[in-house]
Protein backbone atom coordinates (compact mmCIF):
# COMPACT_ATOMS: atom_id res chain seq x y z
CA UNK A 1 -33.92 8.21 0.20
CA UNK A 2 -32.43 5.43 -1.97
CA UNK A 3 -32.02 7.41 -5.17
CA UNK A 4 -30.48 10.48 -2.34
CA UNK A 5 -28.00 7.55 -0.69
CA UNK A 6 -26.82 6.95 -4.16
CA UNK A 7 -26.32 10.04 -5.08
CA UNK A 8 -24.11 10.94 -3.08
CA UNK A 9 -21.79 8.58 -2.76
CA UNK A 10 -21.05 9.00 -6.98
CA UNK A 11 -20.73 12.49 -6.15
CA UNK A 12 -17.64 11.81 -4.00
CA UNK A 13 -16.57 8.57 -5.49
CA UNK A 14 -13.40 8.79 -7.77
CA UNK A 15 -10.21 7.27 -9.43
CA UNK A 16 -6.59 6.94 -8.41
CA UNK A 17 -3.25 6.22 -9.08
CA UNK A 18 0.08 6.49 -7.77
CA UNK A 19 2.62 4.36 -6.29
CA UNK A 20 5.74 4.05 -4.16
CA UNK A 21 9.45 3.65 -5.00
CA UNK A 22 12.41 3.47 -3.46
CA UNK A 23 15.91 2.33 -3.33
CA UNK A 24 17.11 0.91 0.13
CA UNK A 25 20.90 -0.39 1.31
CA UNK A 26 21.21 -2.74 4.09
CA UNK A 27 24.44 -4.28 4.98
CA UNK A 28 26.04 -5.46 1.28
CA UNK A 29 22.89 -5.14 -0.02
CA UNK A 30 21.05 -2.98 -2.58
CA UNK A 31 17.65 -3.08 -3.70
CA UNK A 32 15.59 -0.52 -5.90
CA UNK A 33 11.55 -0.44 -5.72
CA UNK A 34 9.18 0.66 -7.95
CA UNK A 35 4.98 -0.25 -7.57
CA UNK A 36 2.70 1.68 -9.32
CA UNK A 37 -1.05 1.48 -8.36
CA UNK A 38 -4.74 2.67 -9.34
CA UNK A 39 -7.69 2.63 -7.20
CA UNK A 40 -11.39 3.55 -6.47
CA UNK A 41 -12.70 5.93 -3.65
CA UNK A 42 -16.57 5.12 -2.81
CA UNK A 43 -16.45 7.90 -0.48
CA UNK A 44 -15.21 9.55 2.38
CA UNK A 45 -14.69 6.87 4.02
CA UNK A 46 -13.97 3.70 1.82
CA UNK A 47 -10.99 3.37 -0.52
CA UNK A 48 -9.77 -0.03 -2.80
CA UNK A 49 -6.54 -0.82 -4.90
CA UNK A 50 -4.24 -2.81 -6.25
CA UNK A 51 -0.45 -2.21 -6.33
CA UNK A 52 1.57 -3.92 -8.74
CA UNK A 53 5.55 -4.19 -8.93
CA UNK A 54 8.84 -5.11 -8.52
CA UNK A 55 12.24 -5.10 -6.88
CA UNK A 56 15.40 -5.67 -8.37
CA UNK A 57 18.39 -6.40 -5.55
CA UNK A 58 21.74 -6.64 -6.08
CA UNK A 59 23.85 -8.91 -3.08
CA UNK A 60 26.24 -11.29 -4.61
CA UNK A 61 24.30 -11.48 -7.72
CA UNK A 62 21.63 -10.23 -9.49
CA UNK A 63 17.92 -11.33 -8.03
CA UNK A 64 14.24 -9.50 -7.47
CA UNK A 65 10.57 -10.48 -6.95
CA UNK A 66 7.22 -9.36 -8.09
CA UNK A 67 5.15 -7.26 -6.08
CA UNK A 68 1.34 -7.84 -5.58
CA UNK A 69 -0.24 -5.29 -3.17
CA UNK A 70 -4.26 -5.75 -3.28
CA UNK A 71 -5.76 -3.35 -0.58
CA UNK A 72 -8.79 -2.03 0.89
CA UNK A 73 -8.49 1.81 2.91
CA UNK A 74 -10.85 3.21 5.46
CA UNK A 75 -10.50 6.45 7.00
CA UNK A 76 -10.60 6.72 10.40
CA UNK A 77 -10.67 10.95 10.68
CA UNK A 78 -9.85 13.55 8.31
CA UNK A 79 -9.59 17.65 8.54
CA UNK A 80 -9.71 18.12 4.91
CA UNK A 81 -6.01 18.03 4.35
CA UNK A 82 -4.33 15.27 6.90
CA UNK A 83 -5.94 12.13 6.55
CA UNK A 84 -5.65 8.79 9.26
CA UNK A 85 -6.62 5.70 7.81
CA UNK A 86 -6.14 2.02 8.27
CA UNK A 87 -5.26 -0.23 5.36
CA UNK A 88 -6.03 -4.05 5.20
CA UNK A 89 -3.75 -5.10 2.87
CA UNK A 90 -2.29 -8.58 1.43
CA UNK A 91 1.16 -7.60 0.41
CA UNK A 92 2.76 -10.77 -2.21
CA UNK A 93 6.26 -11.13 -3.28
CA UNK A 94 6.97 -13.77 -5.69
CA UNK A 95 10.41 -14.50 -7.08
CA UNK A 96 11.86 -17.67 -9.00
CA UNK A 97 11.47 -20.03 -5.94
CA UNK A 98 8.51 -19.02 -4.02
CA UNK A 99 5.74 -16.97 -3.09
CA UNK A 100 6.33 -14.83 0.45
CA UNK A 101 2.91 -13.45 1.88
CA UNK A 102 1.68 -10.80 4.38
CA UNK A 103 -2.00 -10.31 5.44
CA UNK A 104 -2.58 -7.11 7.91
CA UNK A 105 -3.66 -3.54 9.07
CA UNK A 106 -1.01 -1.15 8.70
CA UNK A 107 -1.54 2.63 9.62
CA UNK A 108 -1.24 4.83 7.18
CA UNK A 109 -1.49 9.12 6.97
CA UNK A 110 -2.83 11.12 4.31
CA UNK A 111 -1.89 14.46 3.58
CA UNK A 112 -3.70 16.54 0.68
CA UNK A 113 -1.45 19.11 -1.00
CA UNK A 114 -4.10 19.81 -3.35
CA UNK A 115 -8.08 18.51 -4.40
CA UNK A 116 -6.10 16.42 -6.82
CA UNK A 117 -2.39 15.63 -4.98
CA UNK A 118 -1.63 13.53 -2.08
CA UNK A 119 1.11 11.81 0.22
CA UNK A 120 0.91 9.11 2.24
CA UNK A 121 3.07 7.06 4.45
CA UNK A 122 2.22 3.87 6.03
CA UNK A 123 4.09 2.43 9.20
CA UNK A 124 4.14 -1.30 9.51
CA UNK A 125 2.23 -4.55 9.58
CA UNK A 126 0.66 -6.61 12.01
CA UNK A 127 -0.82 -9.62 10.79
CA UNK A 128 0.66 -12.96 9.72
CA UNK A 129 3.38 -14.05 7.36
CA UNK A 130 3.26 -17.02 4.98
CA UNK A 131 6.76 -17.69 3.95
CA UNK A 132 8.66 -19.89 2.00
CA UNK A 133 8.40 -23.35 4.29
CA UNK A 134 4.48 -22.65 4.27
CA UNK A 135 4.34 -21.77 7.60
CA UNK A 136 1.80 -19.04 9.01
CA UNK A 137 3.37 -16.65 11.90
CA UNK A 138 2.11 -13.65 13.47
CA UNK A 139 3.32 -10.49 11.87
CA UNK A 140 4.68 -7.17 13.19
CA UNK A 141 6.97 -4.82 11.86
CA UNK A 142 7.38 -1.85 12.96
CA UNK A 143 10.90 -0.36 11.32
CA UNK A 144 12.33 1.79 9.07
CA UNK A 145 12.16 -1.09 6.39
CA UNK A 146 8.17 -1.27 6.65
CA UNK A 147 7.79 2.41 5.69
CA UNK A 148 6.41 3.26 2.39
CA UNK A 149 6.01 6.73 0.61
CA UNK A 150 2.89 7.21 -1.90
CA UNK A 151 1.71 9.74 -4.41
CA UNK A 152 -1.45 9.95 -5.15
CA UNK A 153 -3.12 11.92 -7.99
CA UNK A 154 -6.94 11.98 -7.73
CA UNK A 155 -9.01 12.29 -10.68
C-alpha cells in the first residue's frame, strides 16, 4: 500500500513558476511590481513556493523594497478548471531602513485555461503585521490594494 501511496502522489506531483506584476497609483504616488516565483505541487491538494521581488515607487523621490513571499497552498475544492484554495503565506518587504512583515491565510482562486496554464487571484490577508517599530498587530486587508494577479505555467 506504501509503494501504491507513493506512487501516486509522484504521478501528480509537479513544478511551477509564474509570478505577479503590476503597476499601481495612489494619490501622488506610483509604484511598479514585479515577483516572479517557482514552486512544487505534491498533489491535489498540497502546493509550496517562494516568490521573490521587488517594487520600485516613485513619490517625491525615488525608493522600493525587496519582496520575499515564502508560501504554502492547499486546495480546498476543485472542478478541474476553477480551483479554491487557501494560502498561508509570510509576505516580507525589506527596503534600506527596515524589514515590514505579514504572516496569514489569504483566499485565493484558481482557474486552469489549460493542463499547463493558470490564473489566480488572491483577496487579502488576515493575520498579523510586524512593522517597522517591532510591533505585532492583527492583520486584515481586504481592498483593492491586497489583490494580486498570477500566472502559472505547470510543467
Amino acid at each position: 500500500m506504501l509503494v501504491l501511496a507513493s506512487v501516486s502522489v509522484k504521478v501528480n506531483a509537479q513544478w511551477f513558476v509564474g509570478g505577479t506584476g503590476g503597476i499601481g497609483y495612489f494619490g501622488d504616488h506610483f509604484s511598479l511590481e514585479l515577483a516572479p516565483q517557482a514552486g512544487y505541487e505534491f498533489n491535489d491538494r498540497w502546493a509550496v513556493g517562494l516568490g521573490l521581488g521587488g517594487n520600485l515607487s516613485i513619490n517625491e523621490g525615488l525608493g522600493g523594497y525587496a519582496i520575499i513571499d515564502p508560501y504554502v497552498r492547499f486546495n480546498c475544492w476543485n472542478n478541474g478548471k476553477l480551483f479554491v484554495d487557501v494560502l498561508a503565506e509570510a509576505d516580507m518587504r525589506l527596503n534600506s531602513d527596515a524589514l515590514v512583515a505579514s504572516v496569514g491565510l489569504s483566499p485565493s482562486l484558481r482557474y486552469a485555461f489549460t493542463d499547463h496554464w493558470q490564473a489566480a487571484v488572491a483577496v487579502g490577508l488576515v493575520g498579523v503585521h510586524v512593522g517597522t517599530d517591532n510591533d505585532v498587530d492583527p492583520y486584515f486587508a481586504f481592498t483593492g490594494r491586497g489583490l494580486s494577479l498570477n500566472v502559472i505555467y505547470k510543467f
